[in-house]
Protein backbone atom coordinates (compact mmCIF):
# COMPACT_ATOMS: atom_id res chain seq x y z
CA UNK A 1 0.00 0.00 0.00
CA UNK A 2 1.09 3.55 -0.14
CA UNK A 3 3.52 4.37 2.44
CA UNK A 4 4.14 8.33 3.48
CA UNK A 5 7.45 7.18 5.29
CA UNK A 6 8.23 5.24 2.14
CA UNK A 7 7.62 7.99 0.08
CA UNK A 8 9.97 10.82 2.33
CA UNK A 9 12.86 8.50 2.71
CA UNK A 10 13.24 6.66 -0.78
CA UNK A 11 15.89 7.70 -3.38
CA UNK A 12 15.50 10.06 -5.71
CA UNK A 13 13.43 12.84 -7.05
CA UNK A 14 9.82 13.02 -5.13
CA UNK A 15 8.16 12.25 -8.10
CA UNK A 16 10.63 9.27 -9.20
CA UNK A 17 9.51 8.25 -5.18
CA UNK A 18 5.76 8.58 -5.86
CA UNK A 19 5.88 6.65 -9.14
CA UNK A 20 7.54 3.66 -7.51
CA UNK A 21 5.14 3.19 -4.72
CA UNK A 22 2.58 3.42 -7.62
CA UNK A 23 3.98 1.25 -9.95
CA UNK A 24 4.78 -1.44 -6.89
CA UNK A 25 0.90 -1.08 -6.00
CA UNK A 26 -0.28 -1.63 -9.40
CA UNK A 27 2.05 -4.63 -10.26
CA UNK A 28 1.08 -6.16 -6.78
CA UNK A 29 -2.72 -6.03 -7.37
CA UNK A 30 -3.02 -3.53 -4.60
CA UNK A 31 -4.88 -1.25 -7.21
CA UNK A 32 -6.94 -3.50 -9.79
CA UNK A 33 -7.45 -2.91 -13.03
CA UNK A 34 -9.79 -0.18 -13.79
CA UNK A 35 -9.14 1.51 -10.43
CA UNK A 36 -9.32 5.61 -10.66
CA UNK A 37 -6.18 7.01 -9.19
CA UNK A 38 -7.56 10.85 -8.82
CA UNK A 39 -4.33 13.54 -8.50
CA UNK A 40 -6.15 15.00 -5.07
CA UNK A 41 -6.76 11.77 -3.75
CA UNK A 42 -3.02 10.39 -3.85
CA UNK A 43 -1.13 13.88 -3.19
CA UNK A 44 -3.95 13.80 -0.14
CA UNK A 45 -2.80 10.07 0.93
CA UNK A 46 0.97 10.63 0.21
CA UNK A 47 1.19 14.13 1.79
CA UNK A 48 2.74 15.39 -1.20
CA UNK A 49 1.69 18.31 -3.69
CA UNK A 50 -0.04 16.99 -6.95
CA UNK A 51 2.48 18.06 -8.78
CA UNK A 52 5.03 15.42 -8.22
CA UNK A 53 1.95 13.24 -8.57
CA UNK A 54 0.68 14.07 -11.64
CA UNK A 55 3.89 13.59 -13.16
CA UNK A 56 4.54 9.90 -11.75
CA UNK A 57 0.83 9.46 -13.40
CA UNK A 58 2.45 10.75 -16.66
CA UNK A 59 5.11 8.43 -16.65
CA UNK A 60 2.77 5.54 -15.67
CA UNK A 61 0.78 6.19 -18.41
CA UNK A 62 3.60 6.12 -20.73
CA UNK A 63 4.60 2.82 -19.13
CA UNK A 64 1.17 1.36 -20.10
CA UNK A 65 -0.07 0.67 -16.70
CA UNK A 66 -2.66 3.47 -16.24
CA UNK A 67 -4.56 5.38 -18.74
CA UNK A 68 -5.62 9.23 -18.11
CA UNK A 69 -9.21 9.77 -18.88
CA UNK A 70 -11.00 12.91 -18.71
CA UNK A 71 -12.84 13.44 -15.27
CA UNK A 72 -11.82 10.13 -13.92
CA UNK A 73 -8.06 10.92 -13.44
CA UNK A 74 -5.62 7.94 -14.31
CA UNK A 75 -7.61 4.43 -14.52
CA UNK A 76 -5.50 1.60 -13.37
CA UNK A 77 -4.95 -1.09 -16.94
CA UNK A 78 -2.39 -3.03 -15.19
CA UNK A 79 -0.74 -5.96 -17.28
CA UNK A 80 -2.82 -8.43 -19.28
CA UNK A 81 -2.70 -11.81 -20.10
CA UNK A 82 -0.94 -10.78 -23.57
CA UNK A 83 1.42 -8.71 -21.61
CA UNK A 84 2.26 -11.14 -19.80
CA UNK A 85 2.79 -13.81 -22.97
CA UNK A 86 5.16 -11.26 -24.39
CA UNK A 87 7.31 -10.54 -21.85
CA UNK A 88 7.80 -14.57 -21.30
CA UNK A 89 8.71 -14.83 -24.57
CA UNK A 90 10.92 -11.48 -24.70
CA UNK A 91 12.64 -13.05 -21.77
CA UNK A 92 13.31 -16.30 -23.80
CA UNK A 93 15.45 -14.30 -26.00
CA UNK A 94 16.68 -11.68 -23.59
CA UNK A 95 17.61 -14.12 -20.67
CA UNK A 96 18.88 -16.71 -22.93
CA UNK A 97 21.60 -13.99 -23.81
CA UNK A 98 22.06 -13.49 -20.48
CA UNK A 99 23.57 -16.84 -19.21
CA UNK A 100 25.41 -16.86 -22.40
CA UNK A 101 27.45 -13.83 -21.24
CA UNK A 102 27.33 -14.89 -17.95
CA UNK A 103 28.98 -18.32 -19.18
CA UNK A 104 31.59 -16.32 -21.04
CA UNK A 105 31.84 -13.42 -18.69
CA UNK A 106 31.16 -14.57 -15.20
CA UNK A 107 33.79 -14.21 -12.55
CA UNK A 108 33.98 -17.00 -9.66
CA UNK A 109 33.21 -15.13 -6.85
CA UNK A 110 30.05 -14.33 -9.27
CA UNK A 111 29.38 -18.15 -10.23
CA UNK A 112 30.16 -18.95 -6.49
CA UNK A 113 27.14 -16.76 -5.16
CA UNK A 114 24.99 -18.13 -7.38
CA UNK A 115 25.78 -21.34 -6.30
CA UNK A 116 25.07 -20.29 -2.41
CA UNK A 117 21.63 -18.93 -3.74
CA UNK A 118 20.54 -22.30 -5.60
CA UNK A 119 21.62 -24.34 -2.32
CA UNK A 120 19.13 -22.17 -0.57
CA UNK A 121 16.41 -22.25 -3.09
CA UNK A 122 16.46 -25.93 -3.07
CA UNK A 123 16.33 -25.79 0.48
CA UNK A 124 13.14 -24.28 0.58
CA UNK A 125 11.59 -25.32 -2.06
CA UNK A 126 12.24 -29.11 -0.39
CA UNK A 127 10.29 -27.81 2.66
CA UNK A 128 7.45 -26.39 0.55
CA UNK A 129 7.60 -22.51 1.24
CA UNK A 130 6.54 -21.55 -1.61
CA UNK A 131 7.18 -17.64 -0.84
CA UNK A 132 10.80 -18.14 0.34
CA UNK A 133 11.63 -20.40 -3.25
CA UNK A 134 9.40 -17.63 -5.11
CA UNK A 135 12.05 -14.77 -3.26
CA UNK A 136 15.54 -17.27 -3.79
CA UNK A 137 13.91 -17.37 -7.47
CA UNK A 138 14.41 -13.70 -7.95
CA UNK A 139 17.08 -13.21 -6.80
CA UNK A 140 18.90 -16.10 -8.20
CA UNK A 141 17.97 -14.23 -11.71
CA UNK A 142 19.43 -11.39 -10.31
CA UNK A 143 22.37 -12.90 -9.54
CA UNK A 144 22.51 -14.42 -13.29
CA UNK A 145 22.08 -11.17 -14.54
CA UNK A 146 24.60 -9.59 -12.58
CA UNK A 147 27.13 -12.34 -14.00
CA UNK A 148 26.37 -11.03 -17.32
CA UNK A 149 28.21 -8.16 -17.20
CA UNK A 150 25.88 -6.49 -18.99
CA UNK A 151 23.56 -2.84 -17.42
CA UNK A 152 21.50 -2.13 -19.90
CA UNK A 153 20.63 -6.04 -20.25
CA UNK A 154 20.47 -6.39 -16.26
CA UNK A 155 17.86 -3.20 -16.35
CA UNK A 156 15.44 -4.37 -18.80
CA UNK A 157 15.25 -7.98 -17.86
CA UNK A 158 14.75 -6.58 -13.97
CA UNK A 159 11.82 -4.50 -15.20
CA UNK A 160 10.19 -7.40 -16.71
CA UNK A 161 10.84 -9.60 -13.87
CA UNK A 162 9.19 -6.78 -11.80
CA UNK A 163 6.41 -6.46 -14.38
CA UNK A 164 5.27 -10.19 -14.00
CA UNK A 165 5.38 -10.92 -10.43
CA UNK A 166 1.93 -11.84 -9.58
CA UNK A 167 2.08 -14.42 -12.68
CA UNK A 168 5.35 -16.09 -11.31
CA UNK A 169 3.48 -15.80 -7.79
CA UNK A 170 0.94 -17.99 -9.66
CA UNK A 171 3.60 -20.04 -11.58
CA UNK A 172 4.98 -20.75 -8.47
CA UNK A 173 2.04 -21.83 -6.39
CA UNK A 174 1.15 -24.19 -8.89
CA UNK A 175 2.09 -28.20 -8.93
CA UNK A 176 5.70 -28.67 -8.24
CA UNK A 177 7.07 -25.63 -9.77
CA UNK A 178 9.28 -24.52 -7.32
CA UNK A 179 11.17 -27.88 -7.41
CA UNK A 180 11.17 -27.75 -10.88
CA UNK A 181 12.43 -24.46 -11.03
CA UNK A 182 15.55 -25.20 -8.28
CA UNK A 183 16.60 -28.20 -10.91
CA UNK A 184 16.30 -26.02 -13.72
CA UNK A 185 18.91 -23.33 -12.03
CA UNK A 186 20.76 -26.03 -11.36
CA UNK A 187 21.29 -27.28 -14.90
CA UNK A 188 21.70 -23.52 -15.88
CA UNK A 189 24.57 -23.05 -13.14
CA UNK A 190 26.23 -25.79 -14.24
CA UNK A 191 26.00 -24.80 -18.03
CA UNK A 192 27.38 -21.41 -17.01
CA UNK A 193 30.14 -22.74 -14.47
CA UNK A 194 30.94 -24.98 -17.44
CA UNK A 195 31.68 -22.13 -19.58
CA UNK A 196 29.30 -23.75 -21.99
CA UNK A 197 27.06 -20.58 -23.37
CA UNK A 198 25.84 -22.48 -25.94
CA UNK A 199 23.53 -25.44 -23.13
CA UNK A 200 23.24 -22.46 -21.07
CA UNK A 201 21.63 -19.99 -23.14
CA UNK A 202 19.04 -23.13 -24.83
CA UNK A 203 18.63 -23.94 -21.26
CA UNK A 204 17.38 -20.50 -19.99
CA UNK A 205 15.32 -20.24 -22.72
CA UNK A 206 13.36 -23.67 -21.69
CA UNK A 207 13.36 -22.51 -18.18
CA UNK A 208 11.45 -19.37 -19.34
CA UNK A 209 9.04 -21.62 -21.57
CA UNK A 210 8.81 -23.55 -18.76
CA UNK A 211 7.57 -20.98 -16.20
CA UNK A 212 4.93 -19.54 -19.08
CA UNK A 213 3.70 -23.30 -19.22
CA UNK A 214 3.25 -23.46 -15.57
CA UNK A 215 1.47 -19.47 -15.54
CA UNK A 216 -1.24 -20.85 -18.12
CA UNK A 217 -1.85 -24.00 -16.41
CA UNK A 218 -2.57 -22.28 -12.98
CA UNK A 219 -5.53 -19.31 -14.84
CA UNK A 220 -6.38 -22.41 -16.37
CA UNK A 221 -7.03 -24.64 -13.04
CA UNK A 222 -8.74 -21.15 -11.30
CA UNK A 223 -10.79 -20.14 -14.78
């Protein structure tokens, strides 16, 4: 939810502040889609002039999560189920990259943290906590991304990682998919440690295919 304490003690400009607790709200289903997000109502919430807000609405709005509509403020689109089928497959390609550089580029004290993070992925994922294996997920991506050497490729893939949380929230909660996911790392790690960008990169790109499989399955099963 919107935090005022969040809001004065984050990074960056006030309205770069205002636009992430936004953003974070929409992506986490706080605000639904078709929600009205009036200037007045979050500068009044937020404790902050509407200026800042109107802007962070403005940039929203170019980000395709909220749409301004006369005499209803910003209304909330969030991302759809095509959204969503996109980015999976942008990732394919994207990601795939990724562990290829990471195969070619990573360092050992890179490869070894990654290695630290799978171990405790697969430890909770073996005790079924599905929210701690969701977490170890991210940031075992991170951590592949990082070992890319690559920041424009580490921004954009963190953006859509961000951008599809609730569907790998759903991935995750549905069959044996964090299991899965741990042994599919693990085959990816050892592709990379390998030096072997060729397996890892074919390997991501299953792993993402994977994880879109598992998405559709669970809206199927709750449909």
């Amino acid at each position: 939810m919107l935090d005022f304490n969040e809001i004065k003690a984050g990074d960056g400009s006030l309205t770069s502040r205002v636009y992430a607790v936004l953003e974070r709200d929409i992506l986490d289903g706080v605000y639904p889609d078709g929600t009205s997000l009036t200037e007045s109502r979050i500068s009044s919430e937020l404790n902050v002039s509407r200026t800042p807000v109107r802007e962070a609405l403005f940039r929203l709005e170019q980000e395709g999560l909220v749409s301004i509509v006369h005499n209803k403020g910003a209304v909330v689109r969030g991302v759809s189920s095509d959204d969503i089928r996109d980015i999976y497959t942008l990732r394919m390609q994207i990601e795939g990259l990724a562990s290829r550089w990471a195969a070619e580029r990573g360092t050992p004290e890179q490869l070894q943290k990654m290695r630290e993070i799978l171990e405790l992925e697969r430890f909770y994922a073996q005790k079924g906590d599905v929210q701690q294996s969701r977490n170890l997920d991210s940031v075992f991506h991170a951590a592949l991304y990082e070992a890319s050497g690559s920041s424009p490729l580490r921004r954009t893939l963190s953006a859509y990682h961000s951008y599809i949380g609730r569907a790998r929230e759903r991935s995750f909660g549905h069959g044996d998919r964090p299991l899965v996911s741990v042994s599919e790392h693990e085959r990816i790690l050892d592709a990379v440690c390998a030096h072997d960008g060729d397996l890892a990169e074919a390997l991501t790109r299953e792993h993402i295919k994977n994880a879109l499989e598992s998405f559709l399955a669970a809206m199927e099963a709750i449909s």
